[in-house]
Protein backbone atom coordinates (compact mmCIF):
# COMPACT_ATOMS: atom_id res chain seq x y z
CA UNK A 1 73.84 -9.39 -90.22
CA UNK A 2 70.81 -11.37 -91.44
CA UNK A 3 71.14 -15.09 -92.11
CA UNK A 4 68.19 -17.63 -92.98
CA UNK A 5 66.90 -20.20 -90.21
CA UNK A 6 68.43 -23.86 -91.03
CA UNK A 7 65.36 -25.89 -90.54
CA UNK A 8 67.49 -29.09 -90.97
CA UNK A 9 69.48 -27.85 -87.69
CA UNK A 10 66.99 -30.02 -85.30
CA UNK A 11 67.25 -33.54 -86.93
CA UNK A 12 64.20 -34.79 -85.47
CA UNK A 13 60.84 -32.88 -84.14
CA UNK A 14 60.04 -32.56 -80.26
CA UNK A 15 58.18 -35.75 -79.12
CA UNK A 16 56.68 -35.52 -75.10
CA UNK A 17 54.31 -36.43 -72.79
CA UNK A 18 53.12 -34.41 -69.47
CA UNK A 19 55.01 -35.53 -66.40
CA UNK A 20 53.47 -33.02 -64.12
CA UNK A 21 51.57 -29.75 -64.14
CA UNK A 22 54.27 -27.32 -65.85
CA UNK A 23 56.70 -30.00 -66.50
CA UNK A 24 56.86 -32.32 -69.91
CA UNK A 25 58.90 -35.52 -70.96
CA UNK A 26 60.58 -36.63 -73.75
CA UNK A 27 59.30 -39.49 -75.49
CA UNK A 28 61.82 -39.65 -78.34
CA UNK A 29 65.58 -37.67 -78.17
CA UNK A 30 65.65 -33.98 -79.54
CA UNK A 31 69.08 -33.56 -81.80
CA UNK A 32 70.79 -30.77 -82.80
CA UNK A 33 73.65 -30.13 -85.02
CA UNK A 34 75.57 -26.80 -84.63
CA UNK A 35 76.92 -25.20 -87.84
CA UNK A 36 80.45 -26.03 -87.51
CA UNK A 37 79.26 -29.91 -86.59
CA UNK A 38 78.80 -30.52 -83.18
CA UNK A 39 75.54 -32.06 -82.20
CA UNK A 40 73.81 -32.32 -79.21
CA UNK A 41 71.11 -35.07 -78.31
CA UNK A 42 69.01 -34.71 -75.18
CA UNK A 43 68.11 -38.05 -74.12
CA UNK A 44 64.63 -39.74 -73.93
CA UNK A 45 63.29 -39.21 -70.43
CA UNK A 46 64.53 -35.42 -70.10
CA UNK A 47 62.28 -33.48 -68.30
CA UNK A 48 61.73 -29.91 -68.65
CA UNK A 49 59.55 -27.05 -68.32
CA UNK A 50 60.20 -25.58 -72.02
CA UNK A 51 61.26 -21.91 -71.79
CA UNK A 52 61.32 -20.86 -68.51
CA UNK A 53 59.43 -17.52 -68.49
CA UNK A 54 58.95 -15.69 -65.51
CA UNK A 55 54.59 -15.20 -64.31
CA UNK A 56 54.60 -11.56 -65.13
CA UNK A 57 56.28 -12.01 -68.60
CA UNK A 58 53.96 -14.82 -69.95
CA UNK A 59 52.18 -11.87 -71.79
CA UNK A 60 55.07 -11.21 -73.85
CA UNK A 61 56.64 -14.52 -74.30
CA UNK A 62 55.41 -17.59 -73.63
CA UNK A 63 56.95 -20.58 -72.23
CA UNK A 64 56.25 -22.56 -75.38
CA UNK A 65 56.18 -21.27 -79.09
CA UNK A 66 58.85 -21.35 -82.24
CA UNK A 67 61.61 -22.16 -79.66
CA UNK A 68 60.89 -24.53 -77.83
CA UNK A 69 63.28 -26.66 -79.03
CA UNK A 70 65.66 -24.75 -78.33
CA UNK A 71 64.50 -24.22 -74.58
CA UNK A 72 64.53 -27.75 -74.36
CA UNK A 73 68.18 -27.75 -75.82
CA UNK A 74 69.03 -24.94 -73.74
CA UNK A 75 67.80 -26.91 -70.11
CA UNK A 76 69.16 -29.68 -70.68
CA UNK A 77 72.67 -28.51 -71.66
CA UNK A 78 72.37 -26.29 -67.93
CA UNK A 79 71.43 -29.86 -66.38
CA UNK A 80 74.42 -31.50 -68.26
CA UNK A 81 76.72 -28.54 -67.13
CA UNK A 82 75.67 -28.81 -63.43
CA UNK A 83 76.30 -32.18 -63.25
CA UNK A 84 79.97 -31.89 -64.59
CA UNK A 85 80.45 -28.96 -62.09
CA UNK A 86 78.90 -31.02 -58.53
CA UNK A 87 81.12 -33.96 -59.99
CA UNK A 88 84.69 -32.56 -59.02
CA UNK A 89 85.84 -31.45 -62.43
CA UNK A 90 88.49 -32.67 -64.40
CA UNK A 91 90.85 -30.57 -66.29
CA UNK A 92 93.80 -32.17 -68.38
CA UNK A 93 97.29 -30.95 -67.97
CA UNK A 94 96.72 -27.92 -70.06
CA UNK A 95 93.76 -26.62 -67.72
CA UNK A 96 91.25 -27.36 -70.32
CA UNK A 97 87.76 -29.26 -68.65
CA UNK A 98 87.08 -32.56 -69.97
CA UNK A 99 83.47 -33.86 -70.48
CA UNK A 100 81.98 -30.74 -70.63
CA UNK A 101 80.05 -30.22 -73.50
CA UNK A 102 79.91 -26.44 -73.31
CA UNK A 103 80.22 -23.72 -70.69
CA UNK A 104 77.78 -21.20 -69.62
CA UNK A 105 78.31 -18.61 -71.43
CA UNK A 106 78.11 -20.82 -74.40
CA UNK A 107 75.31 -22.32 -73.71
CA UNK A 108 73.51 -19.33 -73.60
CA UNK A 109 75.02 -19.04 -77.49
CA UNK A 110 73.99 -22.34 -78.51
CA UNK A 111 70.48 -21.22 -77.21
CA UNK A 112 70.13 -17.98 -79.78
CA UNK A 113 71.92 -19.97 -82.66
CA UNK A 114 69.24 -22.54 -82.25
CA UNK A 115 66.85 -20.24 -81.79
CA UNK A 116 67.62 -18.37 -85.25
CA UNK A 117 68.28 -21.99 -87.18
CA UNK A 118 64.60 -22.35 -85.83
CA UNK A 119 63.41 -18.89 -87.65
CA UNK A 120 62.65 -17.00 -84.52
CA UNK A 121 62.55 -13.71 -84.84
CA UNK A 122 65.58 -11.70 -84.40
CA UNK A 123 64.30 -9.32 -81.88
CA UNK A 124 62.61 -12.26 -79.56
CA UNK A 125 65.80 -14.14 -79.73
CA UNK A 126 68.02 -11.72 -78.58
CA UNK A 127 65.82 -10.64 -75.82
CA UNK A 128 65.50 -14.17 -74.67
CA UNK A 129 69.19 -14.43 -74.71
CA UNK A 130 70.00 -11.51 -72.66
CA UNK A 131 67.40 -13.01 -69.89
CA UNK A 132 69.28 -16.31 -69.94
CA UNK A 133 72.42 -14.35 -69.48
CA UNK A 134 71.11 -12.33 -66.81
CA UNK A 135 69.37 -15.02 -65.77
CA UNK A 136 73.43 -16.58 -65.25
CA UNK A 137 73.84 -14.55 -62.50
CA UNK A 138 71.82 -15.66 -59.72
CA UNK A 139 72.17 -19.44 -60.73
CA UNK A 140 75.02 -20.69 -58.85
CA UNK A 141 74.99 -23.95 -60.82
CA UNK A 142 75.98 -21.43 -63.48
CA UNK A 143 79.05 -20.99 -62.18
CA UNK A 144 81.42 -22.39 -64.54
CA UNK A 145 82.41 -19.97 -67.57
CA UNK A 146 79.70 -17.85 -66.75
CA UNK A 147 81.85 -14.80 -68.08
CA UNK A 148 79.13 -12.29 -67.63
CA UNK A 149 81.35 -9.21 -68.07
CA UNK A 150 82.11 -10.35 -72.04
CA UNK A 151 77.90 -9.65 -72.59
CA UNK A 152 77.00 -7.34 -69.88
CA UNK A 153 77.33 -3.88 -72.26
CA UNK A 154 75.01 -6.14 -75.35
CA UNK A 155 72.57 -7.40 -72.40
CA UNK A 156 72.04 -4.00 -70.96
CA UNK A 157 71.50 -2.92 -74.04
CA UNK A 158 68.75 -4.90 -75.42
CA UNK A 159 67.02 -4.90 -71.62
CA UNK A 160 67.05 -0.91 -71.72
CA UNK A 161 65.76 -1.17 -75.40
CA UNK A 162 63.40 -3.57 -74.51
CA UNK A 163 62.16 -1.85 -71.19
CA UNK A 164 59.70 0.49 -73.11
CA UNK A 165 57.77 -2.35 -74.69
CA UNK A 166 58.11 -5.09 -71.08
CA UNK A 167 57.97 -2.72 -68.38
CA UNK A 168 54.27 -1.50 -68.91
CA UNK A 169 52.71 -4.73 -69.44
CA UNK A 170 55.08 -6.56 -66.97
CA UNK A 171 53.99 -4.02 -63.99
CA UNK A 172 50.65 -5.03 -65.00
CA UNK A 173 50.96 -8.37 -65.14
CA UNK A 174 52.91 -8.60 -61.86
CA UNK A 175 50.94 -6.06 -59.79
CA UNK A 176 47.61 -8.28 -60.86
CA UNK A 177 49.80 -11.38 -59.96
CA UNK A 178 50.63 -10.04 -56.62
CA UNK A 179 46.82 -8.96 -55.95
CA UNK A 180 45.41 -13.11 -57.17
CA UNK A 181 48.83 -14.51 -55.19
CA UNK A 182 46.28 -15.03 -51.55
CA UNK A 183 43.46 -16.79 -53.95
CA UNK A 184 45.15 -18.99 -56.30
CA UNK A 185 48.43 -19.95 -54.36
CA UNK A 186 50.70 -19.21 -57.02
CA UNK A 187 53.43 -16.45 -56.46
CA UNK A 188 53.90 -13.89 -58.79
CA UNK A 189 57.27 -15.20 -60.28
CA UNK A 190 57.01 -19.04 -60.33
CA UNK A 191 55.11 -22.29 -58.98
CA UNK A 192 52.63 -23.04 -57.01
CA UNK A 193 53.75 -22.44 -53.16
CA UNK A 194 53.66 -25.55 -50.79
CA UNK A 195 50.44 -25.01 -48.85
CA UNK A 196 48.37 -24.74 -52.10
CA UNK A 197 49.57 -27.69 -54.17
């Protein structure tokens, strides 16, 4: 099913300043309204590092571009989550979490539907979702409704349909990342190590 990006969706434009080498600051909130009315505003002084993109995918998609408000959406909703989960959860007599403005697994939603509403392109969008929901896995501040099982046939899916296109380029990419890794201190698959900053 095809729908048409809601440009309206973000009610204001993405307003930051650097705050380090990879990481940015908001200057002015970023708010988004859902289509069945919830919004979200991330709050001035968020910092994040846009889409986090793995070295050795950068070819393919970068950590900034149509989305990027929705990256920035999509962080700070996984900060907001992590902080309900390290604060001892509360649940009200019918089990159901209070203060939590979504769970994982919807998160990862709210990421793609913002990500359309923004006009991305249906084939990058779903291919950044299922990293974010593999992604899920090996983020234990992820824990909560995490529900990987529900996505893991549609994730596999668009990875293996994918892997034709990203596994040439991304072998390349990481096997020349590996090789410049002694010379320019920065590993393969993230930041600068320790001894080199």
């Amino acid at each position: 099913m095809l729908t048409t990006p809601r440009p309206d969706a973000f009610d204001s434009r993405l307003s930051v300043q650097e705050a380090s080498d990879d990481t940015w600051r908001l200057i002015a909130p970023l708010i988004w309204t859902g289509t069945e009315g919830d919004t979200f505003t991330v709050p001035v002084g968020f910092v994040t590092d846009f889409a986090t993109v793995p070295r050795f995918l950068i070819w393919k998609i970068r950590p900034y571009g149509p989305y990027t408000r929705a990256a920035v959406l999509h962080d700070w909703l996984l900060v907001e989550l992590a902080k309900w989960w390290q604060s001892d959860p509360y649940l009200d007599d019918d089990g159901n979490p209070t203060g939590l403005p979504a769970n994982s697994r919807d998160i990862d939603g709210i990421f793609r539907r913002a990500m359309q509403d923004l006009g991305v392109s249906w084939l990058t969008r779903w291919q950044m979702w299922a990293a974010v929901r593999l992604a899920s896995c090996f983020n234990s501040r992820r824990a909560y409704g995490r529900q990987f099982w529900r996505d893991a046939p549609a994730v596999f899916g668009i990875l293996l349909a994918s892997a034709p296109i990203l596994l040439p380029g991304a072998l390349g990419a990481l096997i020349s990342l590996i090789l410049a890794w002694p010379f320019t201190g920065r590993r393969p698959w993230g930041r600068r190590t320790q001894e080199a900053s």
